[in-house]
C-alpha atoms as a PDB file:
ATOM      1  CA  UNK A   1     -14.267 -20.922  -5.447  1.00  0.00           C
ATOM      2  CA  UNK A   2     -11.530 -22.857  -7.510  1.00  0.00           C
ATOM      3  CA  UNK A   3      -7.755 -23.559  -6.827  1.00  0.00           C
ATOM      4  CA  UNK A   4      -5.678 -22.652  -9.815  1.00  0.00           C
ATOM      5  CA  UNK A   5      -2.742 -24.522  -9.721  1.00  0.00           C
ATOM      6  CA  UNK A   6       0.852 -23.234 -10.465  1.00  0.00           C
ATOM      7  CA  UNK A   7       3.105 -23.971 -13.619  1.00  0.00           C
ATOM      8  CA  UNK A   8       6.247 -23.289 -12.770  1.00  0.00           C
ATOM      9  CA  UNK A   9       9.175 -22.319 -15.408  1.00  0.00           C
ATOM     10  CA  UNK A  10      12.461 -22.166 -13.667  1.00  0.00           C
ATOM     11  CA  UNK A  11      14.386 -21.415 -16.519  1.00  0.00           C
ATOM     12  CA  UNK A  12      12.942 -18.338 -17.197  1.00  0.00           C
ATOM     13  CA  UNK A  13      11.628 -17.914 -13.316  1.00  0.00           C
ATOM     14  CA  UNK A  14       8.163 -17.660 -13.611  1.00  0.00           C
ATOM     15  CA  UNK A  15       4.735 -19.089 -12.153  1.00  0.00           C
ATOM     16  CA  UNK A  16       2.078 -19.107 -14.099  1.00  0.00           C
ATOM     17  CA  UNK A  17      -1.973 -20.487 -13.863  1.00  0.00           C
ATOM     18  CA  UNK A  18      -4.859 -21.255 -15.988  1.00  0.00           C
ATOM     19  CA  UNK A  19      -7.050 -18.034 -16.152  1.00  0.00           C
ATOM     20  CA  UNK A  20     -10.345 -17.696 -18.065  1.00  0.00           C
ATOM     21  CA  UNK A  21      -9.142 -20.001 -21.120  1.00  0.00           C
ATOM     22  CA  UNK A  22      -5.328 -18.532 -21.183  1.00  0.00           C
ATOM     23  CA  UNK A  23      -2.124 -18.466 -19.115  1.00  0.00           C
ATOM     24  CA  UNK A  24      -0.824 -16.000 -17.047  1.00  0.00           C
ATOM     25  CA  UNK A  25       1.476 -14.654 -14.675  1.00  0.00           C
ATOM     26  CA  UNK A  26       0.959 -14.678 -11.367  1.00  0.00           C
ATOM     27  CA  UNK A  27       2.886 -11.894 -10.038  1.00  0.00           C
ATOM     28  CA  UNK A  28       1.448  -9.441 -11.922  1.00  0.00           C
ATOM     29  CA  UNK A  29      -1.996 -10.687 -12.923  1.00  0.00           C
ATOM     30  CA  UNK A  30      -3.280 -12.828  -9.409  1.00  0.00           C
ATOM     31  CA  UNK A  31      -1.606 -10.344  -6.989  1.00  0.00           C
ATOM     32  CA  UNK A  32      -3.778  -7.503  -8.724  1.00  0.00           C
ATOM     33  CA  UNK A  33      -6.691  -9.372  -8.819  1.00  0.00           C
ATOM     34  CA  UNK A  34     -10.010  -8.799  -7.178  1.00  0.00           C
ATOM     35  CA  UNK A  35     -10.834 -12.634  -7.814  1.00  0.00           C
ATOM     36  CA  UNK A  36      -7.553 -13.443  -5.901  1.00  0.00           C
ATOM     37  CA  UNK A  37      -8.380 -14.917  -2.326  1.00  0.00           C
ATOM     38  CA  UNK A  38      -5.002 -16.287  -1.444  1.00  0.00           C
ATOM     39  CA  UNK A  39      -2.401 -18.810  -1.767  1.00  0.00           C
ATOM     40  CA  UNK A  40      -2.292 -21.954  -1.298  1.00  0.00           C
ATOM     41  CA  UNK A  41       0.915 -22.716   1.068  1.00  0.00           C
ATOM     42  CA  UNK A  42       0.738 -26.619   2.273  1.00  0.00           C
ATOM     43  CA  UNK A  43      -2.422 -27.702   3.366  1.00  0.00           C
ATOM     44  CA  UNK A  44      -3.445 -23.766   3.990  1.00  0.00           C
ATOM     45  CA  UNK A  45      -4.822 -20.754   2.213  1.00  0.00           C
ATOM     46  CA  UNK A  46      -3.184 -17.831   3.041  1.00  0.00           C
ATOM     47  CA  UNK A  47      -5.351 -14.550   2.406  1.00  0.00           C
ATOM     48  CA  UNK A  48      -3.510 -12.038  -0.680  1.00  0.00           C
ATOM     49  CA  UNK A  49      -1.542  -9.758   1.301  1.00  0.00           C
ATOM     50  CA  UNK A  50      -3.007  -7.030  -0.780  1.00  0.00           C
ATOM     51  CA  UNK A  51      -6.264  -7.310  -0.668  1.00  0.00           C
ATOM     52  CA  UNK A  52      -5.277  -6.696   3.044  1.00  0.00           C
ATOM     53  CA  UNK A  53      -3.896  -3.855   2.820  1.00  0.00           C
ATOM     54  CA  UNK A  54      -6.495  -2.016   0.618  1.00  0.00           C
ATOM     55  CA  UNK A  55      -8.759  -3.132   3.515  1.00  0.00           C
ATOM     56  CA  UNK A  56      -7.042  -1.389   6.250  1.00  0.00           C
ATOM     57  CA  UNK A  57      -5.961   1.877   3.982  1.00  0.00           C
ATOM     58  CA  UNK A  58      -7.439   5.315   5.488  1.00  0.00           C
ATOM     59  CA  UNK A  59      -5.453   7.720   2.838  1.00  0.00           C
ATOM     60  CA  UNK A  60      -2.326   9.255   4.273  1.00  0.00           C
ATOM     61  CA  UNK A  61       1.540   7.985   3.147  1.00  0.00           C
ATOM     62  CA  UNK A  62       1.977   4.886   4.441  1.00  0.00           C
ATOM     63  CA  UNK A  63      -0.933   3.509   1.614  1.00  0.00           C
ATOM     64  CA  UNK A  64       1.678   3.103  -0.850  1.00  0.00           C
ATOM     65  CA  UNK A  65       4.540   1.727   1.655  1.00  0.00           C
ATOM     66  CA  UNK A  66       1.700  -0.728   2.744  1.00  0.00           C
ATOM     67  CA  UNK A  67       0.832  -1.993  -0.510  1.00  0.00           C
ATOM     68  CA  UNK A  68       4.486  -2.140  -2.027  1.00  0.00           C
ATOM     69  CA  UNK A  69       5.143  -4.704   1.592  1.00  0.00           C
ATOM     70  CA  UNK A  70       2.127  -6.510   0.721  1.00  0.00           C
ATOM     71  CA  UNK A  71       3.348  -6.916  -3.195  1.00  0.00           C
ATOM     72  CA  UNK A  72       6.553  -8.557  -1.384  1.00  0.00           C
ATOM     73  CA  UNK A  73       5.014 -10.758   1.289  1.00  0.00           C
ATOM     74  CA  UNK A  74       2.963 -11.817  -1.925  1.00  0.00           C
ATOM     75  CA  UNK A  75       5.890 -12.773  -4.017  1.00  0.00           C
ATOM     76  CA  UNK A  76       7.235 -15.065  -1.505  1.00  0.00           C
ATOM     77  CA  UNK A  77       3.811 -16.526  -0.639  1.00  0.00           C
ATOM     78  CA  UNK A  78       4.157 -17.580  -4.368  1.00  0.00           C
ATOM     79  CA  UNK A  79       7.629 -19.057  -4.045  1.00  0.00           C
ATOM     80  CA  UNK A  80       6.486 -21.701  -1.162  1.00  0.00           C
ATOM     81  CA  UNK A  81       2.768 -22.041  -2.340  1.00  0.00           C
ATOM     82  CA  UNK A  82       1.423 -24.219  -5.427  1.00  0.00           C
ATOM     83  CA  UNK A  83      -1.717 -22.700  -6.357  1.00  0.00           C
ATOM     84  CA  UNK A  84      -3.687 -19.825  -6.006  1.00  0.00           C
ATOM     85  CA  UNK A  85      -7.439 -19.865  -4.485  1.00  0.00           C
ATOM     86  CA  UNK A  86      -9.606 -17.533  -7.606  1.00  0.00           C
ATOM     87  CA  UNK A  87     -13.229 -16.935  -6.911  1.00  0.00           C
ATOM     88  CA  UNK A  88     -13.604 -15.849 -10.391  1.00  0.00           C
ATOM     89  CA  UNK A  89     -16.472 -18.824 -10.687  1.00  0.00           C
ATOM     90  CA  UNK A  90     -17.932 -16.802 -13.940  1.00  0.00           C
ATOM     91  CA  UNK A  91     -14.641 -17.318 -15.602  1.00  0.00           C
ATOM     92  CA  UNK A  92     -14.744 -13.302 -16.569  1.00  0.00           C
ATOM     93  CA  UNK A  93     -10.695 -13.256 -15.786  1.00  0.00           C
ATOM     94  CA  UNK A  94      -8.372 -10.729 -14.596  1.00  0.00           C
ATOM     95  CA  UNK A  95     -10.120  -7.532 -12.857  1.00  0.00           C
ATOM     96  CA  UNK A  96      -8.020  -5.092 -10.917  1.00  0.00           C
ATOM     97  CA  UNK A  97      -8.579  -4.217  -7.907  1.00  0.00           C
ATOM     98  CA  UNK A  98      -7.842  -0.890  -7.699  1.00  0.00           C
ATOM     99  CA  UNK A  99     -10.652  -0.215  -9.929  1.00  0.00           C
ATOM    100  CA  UNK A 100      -9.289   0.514 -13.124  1.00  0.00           C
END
């Protein structure tokens, strides 16, 4: 497992990390991630709110609802955390994972 840690623009309000040998965003490339583990916020890592949800999903409505809360709670992990826990050891970078 690795810590990636945050670059933060706040001119143009984005957070960005080191990812397989390039930069990118964290909102929509770490939240999406299957590598993503969570985010580090203080001295603890705080598990990706999505990955969570897919966990619990059964089907049914409230998938989408669930996922779009999780995206959220996400966004403002981001905003107090500086750096996101990747265990992408291989270095293959971003896979999604909603398996597409």
């Amino acid at each position: 497992m690795k810590t990636l840690e945050f670059h933060r623009d706040n001119a143009k309000d984005r957070v960005t990390v080191m990812c397989a040998e390039r930069e990118v965003s964290v909102h929509s490339h770490c939240g999406y991630c299957r590598h993503c583990v969570g985010v580090k916020v203080g001295r603890r890592t705080i598990p990706t709110p999505q990955r969570q949800a897919l966990s619990g999903a059964r089907g049914g409505v409230g998938v989408d609802e669930n996922l779009l809360n999780a995206a959220i709670m996400f966004n403002t992990l981001v905003r107090d955390g500086t750096a996101i826990e990747c265990e992408d050891d291989a270095g293959e970078g971003f896979r999604s994972m909603y398996g597409y």
